[in-house]
N, C-alpha and C. Protein backbone atom coordinates (compact mmCIF):
# COMPACT_ATOMS: atom_id res chain seq x y z
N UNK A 1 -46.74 -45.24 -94.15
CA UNK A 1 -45.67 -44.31 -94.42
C UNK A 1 -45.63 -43.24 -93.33
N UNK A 2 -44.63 -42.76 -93.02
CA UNK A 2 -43.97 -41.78 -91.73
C UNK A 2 -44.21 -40.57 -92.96
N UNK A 3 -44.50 -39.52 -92.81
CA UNK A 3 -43.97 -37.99 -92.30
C UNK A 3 -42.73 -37.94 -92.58
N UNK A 4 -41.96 -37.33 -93.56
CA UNK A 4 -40.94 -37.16 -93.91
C UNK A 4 -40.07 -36.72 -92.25
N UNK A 5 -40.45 -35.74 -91.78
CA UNK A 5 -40.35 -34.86 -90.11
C UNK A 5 -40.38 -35.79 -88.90
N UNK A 6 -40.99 -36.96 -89.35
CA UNK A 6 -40.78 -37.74 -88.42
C UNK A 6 -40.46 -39.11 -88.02
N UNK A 7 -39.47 -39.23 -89.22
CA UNK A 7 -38.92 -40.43 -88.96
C UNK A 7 -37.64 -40.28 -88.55
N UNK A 8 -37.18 -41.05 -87.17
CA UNK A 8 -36.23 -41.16 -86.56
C UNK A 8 -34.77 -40.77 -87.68
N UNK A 9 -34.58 -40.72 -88.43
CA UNK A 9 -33.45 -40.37 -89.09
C UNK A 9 -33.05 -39.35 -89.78
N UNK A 10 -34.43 -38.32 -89.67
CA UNK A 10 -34.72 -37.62 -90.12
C UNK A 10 -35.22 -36.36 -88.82
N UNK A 11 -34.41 -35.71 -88.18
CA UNK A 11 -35.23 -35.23 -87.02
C UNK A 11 -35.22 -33.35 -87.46
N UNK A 12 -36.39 -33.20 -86.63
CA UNK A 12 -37.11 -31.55 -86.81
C UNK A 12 -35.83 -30.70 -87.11
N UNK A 13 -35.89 -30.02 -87.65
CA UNK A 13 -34.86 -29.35 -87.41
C UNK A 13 -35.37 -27.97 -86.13
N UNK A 14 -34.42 -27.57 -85.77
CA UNK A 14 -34.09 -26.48 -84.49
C UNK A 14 -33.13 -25.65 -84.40
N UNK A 15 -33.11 -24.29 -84.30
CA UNK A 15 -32.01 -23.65 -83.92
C UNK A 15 -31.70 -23.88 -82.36
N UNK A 16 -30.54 -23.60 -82.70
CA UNK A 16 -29.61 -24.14 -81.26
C UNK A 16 -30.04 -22.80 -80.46
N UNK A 17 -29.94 -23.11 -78.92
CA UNK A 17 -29.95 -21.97 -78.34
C UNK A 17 -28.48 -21.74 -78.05
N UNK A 18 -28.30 -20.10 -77.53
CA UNK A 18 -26.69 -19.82 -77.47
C UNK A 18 -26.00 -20.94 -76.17
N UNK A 19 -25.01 -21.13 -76.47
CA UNK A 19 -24.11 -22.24 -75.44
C UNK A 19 -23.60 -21.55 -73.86
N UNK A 20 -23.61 -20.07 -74.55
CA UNK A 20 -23.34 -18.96 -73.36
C UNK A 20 -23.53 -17.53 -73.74
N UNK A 21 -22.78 -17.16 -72.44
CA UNK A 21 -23.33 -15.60 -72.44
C UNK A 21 -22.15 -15.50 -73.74
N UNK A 22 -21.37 -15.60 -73.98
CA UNK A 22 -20.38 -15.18 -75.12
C UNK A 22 -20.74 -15.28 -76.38
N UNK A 23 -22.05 -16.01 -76.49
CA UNK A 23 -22.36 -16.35 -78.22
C UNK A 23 -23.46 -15.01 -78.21
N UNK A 24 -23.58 -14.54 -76.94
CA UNK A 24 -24.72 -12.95 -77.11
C UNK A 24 -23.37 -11.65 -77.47
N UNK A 25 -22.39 -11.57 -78.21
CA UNK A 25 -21.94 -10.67 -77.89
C UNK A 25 -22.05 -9.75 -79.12
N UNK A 26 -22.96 -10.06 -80.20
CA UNK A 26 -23.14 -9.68 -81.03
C UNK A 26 -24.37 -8.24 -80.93
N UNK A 27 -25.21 -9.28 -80.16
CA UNK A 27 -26.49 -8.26 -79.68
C UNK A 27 -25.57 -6.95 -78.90
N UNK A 28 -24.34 -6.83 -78.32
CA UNK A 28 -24.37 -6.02 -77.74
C UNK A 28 -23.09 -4.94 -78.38
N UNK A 29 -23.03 -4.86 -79.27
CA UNK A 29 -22.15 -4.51 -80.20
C UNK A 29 -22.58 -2.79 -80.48
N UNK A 30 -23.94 -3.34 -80.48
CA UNK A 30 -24.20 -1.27 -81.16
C UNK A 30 -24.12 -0.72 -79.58
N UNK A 31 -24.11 -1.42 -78.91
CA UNK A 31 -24.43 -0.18 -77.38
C UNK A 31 -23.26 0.35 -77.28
N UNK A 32 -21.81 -0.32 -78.17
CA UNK A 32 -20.40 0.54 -78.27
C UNK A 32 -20.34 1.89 -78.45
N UNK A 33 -20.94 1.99 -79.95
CA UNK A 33 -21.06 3.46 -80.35
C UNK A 33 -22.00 4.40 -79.70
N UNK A 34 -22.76 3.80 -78.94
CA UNK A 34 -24.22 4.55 -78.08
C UNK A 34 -23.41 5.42 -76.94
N UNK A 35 -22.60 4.06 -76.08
CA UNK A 35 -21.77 4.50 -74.90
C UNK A 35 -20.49 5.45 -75.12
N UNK A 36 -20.04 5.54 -76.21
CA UNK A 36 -18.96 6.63 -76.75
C UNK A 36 -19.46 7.68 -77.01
N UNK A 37 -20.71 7.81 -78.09
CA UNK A 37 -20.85 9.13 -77.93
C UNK A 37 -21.89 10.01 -77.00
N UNK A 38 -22.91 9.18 -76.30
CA UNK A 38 -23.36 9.45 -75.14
C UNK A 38 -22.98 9.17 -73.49
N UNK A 39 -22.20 8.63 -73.58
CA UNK A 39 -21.53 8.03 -72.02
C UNK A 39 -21.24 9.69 -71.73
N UNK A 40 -20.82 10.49 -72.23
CA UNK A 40 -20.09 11.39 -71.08
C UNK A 40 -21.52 12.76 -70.85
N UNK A 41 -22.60 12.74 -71.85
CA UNK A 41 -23.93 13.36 -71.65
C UNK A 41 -24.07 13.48 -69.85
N UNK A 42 -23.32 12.17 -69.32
CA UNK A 42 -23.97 12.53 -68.02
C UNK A 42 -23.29 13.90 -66.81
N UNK A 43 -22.29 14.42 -67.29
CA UNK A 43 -21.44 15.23 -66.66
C UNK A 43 -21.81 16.60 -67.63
N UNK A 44 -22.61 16.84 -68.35
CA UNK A 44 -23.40 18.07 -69.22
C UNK A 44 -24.06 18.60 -68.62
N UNK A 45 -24.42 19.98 -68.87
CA UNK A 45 -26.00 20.23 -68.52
C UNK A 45 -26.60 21.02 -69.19
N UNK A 46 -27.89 21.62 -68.91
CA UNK A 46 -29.29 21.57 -70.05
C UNK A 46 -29.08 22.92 -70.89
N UNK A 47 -29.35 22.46 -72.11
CA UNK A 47 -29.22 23.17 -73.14
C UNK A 47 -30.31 24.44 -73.18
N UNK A 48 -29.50 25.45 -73.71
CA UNK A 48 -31.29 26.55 -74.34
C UNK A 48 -31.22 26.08 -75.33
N UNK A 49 -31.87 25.23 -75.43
CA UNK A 49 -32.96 25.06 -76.54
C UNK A 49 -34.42 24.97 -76.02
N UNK A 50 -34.69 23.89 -75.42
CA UNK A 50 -36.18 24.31 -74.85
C UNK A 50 -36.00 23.21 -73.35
N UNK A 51 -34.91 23.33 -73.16
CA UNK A 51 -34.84 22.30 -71.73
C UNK A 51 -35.44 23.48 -70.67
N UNK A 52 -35.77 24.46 -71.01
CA UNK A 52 -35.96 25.65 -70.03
C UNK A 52 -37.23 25.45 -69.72
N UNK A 53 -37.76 25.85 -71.14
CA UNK A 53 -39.71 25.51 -71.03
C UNK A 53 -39.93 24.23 -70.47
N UNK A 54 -39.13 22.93 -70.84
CA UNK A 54 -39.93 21.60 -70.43
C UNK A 54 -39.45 21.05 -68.98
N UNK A 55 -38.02 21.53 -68.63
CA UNK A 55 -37.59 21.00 -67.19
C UNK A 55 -36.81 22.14 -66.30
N UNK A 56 -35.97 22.78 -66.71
CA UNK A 56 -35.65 23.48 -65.49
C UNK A 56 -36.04 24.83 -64.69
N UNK A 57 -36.66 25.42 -65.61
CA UNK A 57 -37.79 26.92 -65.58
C UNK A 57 -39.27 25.81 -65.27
N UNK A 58 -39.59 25.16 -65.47
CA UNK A 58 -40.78 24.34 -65.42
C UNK A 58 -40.92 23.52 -63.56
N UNK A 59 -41.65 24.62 -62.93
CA UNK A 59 -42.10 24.25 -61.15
C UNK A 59 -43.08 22.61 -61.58
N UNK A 60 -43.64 22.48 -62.68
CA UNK A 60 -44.85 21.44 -62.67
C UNK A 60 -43.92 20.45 -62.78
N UNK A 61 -42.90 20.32 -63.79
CA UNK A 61 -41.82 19.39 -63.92
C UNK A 61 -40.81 19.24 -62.62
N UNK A 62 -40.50 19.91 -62.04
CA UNK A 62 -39.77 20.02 -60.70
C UNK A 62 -40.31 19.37 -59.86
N UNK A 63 -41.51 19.83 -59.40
CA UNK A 63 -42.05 19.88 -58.41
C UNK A 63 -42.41 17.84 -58.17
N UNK A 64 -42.55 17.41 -59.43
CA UNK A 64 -42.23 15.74 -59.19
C UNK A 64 -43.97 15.46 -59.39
N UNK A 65 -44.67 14.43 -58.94
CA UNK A 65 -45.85 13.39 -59.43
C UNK A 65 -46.39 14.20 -58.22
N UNK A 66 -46.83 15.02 -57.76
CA UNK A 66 -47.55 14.90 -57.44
C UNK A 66 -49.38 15.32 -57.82
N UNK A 67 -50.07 15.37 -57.35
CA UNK A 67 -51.69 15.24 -57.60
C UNK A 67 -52.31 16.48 -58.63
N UNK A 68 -51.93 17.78 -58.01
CA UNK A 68 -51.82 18.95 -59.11
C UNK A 68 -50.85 18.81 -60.44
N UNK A 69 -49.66 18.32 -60.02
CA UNK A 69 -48.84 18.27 -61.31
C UNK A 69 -49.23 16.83 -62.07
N UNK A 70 -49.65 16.00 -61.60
CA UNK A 70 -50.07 14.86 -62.66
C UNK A 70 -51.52 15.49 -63.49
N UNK A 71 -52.05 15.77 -62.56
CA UNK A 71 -53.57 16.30 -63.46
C UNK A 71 -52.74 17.58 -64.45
N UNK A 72 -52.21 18.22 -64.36
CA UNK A 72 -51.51 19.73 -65.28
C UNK A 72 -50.95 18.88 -66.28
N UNK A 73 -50.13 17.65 -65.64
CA UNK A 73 -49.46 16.63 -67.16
C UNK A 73 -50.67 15.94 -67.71
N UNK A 74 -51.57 15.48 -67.20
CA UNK A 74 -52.44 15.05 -68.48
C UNK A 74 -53.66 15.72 -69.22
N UNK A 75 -53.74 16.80 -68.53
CA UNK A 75 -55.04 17.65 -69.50
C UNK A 75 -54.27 19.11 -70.18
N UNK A 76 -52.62 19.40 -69.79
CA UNK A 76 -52.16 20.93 -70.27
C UNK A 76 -51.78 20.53 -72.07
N UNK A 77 -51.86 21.68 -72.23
CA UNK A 77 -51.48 21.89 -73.73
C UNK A 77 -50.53 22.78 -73.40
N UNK A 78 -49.25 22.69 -72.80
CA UNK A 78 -48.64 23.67 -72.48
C UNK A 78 -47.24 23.43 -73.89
N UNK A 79 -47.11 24.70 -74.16
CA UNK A 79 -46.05 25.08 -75.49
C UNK A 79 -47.03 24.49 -76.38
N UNK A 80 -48.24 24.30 -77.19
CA UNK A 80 -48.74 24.03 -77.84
C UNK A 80 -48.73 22.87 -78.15
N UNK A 81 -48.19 21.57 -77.00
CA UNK A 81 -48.47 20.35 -77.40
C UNK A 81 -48.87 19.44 -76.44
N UNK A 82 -49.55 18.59 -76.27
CA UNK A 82 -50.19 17.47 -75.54
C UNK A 82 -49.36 16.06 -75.51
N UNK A 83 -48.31 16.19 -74.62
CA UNK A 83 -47.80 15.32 -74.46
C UNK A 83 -47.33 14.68 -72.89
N UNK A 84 -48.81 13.75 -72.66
CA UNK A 84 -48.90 13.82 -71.20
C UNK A 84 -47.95 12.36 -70.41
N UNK A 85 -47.65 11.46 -71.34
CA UNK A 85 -45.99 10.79 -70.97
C UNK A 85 -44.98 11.38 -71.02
N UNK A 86 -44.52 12.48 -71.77
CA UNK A 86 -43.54 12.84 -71.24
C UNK A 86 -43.36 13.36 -70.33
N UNK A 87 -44.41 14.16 -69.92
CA UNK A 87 -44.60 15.61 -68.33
C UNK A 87 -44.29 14.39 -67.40
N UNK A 88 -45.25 13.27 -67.57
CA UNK A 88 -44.93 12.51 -66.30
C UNK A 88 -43.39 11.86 -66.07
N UNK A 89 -42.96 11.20 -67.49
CA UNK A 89 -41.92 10.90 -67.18
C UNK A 89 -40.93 11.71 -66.53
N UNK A 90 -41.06 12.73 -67.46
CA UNK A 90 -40.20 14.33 -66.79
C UNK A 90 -40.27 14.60 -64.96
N UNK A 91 -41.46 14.11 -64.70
CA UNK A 91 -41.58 14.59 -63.17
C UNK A 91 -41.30 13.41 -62.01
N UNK A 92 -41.19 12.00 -62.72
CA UNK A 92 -40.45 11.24 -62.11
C UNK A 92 -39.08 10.99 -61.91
N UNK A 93 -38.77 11.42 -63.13
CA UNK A 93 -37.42 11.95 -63.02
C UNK A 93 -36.87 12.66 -61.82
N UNK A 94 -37.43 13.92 -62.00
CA UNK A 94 -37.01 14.78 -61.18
C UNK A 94 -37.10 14.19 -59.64
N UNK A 95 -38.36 13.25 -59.75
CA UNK A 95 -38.59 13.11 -58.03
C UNK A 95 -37.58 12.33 -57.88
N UNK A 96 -36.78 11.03 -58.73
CA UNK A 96 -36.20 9.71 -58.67
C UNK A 96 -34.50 10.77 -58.59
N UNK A 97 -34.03 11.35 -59.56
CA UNK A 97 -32.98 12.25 -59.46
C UNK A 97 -32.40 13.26 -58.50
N UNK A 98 -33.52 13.65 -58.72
CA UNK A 98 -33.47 15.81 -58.41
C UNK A 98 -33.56 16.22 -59.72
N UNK A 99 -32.89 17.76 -59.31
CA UNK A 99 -33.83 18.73 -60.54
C UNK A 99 -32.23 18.65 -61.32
N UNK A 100 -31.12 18.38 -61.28
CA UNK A 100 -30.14 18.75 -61.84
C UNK A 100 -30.18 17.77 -63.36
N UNK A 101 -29.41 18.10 -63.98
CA UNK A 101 -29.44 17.84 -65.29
C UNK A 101 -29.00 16.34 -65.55
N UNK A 102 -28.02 15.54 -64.65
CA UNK A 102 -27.41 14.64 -64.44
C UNK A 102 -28.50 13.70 -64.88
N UNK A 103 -29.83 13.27 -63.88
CA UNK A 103 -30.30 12.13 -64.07
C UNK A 103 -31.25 12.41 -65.09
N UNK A 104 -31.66 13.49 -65.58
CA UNK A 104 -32.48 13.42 -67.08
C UNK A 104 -31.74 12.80 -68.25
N UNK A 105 -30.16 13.16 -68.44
CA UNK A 105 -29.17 12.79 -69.34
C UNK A 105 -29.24 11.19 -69.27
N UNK A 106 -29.07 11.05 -67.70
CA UNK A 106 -28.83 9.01 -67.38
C UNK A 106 -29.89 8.44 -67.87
N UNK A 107 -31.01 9.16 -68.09
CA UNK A 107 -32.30 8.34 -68.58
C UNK A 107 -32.21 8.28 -70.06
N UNK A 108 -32.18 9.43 -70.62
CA UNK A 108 -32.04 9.57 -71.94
C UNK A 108 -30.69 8.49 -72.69
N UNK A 109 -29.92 8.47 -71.98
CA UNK A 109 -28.70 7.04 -72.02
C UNK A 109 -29.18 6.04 -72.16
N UNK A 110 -29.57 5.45 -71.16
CA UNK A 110 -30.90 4.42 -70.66
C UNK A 110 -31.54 3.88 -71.78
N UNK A 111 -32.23 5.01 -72.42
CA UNK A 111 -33.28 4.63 -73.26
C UNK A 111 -32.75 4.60 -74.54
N UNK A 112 -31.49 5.28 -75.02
CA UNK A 112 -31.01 4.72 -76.19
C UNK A 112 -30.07 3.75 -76.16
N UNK A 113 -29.84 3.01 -75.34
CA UNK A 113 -29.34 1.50 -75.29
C UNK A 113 -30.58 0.94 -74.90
N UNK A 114 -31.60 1.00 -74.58
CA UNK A 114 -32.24 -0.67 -74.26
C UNK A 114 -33.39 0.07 -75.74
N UNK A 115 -33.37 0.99 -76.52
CA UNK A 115 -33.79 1.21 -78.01
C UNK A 115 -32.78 0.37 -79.14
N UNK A 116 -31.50 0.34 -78.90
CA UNK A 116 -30.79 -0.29 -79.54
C UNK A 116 -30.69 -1.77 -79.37
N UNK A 117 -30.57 -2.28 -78.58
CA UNK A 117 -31.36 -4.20 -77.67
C UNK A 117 -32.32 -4.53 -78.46
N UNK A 118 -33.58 -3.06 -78.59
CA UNK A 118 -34.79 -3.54 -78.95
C UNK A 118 -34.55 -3.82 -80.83
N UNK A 119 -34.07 -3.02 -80.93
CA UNK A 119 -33.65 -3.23 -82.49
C UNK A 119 -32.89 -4.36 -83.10
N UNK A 120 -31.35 -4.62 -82.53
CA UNK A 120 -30.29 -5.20 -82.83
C UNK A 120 -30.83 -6.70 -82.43
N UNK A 121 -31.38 -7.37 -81.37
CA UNK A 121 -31.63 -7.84 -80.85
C UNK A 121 -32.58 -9.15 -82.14
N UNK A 122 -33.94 -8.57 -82.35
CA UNK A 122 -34.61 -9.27 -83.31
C UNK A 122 -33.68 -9.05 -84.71
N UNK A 123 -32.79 -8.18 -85.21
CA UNK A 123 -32.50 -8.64 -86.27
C UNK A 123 -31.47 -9.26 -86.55
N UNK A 124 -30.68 -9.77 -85.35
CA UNK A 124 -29.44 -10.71 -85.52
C UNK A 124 -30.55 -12.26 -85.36
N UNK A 125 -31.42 -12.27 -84.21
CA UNK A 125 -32.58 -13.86 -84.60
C UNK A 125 -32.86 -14.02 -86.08
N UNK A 126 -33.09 -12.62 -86.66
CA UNK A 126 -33.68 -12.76 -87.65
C UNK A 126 -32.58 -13.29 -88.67
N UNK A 127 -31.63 -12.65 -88.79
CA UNK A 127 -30.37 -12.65 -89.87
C UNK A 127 -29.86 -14.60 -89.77
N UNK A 128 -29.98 -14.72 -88.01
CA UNK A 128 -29.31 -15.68 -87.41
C UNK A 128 -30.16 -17.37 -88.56
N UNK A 129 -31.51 -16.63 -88.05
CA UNK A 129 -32.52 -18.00 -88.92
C UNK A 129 -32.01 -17.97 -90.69
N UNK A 130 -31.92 -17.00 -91.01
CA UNK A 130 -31.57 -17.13 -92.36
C UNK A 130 -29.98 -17.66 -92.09
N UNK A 131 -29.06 -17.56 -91.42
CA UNK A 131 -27.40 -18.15 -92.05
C UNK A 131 -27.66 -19.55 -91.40
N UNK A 132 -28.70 -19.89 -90.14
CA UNK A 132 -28.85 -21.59 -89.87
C UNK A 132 -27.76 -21.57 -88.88
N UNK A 133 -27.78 -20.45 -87.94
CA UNK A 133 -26.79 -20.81 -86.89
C UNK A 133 -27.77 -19.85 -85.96
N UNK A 134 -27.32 -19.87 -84.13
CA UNK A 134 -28.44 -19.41 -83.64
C UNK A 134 -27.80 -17.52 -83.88
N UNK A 135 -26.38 -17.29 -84.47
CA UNK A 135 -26.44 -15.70 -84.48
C UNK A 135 -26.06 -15.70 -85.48
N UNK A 136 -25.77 -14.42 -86.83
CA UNK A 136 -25.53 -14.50 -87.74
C UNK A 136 -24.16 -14.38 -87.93
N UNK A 137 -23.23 -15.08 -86.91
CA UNK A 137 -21.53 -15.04 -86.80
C UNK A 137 -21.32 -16.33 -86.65
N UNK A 138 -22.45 -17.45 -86.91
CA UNK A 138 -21.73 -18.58 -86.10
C UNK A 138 -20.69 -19.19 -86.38
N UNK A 139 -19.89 -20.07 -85.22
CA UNK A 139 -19.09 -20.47 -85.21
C UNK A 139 -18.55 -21.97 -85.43
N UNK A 140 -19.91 -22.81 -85.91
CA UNK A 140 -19.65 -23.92 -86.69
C UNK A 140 -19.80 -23.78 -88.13
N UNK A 141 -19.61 -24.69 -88.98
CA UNK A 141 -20.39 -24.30 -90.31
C UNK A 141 -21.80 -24.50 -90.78
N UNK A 142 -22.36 -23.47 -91.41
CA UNK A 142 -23.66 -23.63 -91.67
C UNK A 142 -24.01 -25.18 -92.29
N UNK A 143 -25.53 -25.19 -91.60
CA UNK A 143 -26.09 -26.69 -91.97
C UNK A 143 -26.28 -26.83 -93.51
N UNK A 144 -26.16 -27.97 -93.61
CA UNK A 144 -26.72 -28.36 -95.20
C UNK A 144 -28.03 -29.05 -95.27
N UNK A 145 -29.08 -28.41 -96.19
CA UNK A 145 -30.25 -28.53 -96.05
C UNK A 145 -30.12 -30.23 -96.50
């Protein structure tokens, strides 16, 4: 006797992979609302709230990676908190940008679309395996078990 799985008439089942870039257009659906209400962040600039203390009053943040300011980003407790990825990110910034407000905003953009990818992304696979099509929109009809 065969393996129910493996007899020729009977084959594995598989999700399909997408046919094209057009069957991804689901994954990219939330970066709509991301790019509307952050797309224009990049023509802003820095708030008082505490953009003063962490980037534009801030020479360690300015001043970019270098050897004094990387050691100040990973051992300062400066404003009462220890947060030595952000100083750095903060100071690559600045070196990759400049000091203006523009490319801190483009990053912060950046990172809430490829946060939204990271999200949307596994739960349309996920949604997709439960409806039995490879996205959860597909466009044949679902299989019959």
């Amino acid at each position: 006797l065969t393996p129910p799985r493996l007899r020729p008439d009977n084959p594995p089942m598989r999700r399909p992979a997408p046919a094209s870039l057009r069957d991804l257009w689901p994954a990219t659906l939330p970066l709509l609302p991301i790019l509307f209400a952050y797309g224009q962040v990049v023509g802003f600039g820095f708030v008082n709230f505490d953009d003063d203390m962490y980037v534009d009053a801030n020479p360690r943040v300015l001043g970019g990676p270098t050897g004094a300011n990387l050691r100040w980003a990973l051992f300062t407790g400066y404003q009462g908190v220890w947060i030595p990825a952000t100083w750095v990110s903060l100071q690559l910034e600045a070196a990759l940008f400049g000091t203006g407000p523009a490319g801190f905003h483009r990053t912060n953009l950046i990172l809430h679309l490829v946060n939204a990818l990271c999200w949307c992304t596994p739960w349309c696979w996920c949604s997709a395996a439960a409806a039995g099509g490879p996205w959860p929109w597909p466009r044949s009809s679902p299989r019959t078990p």
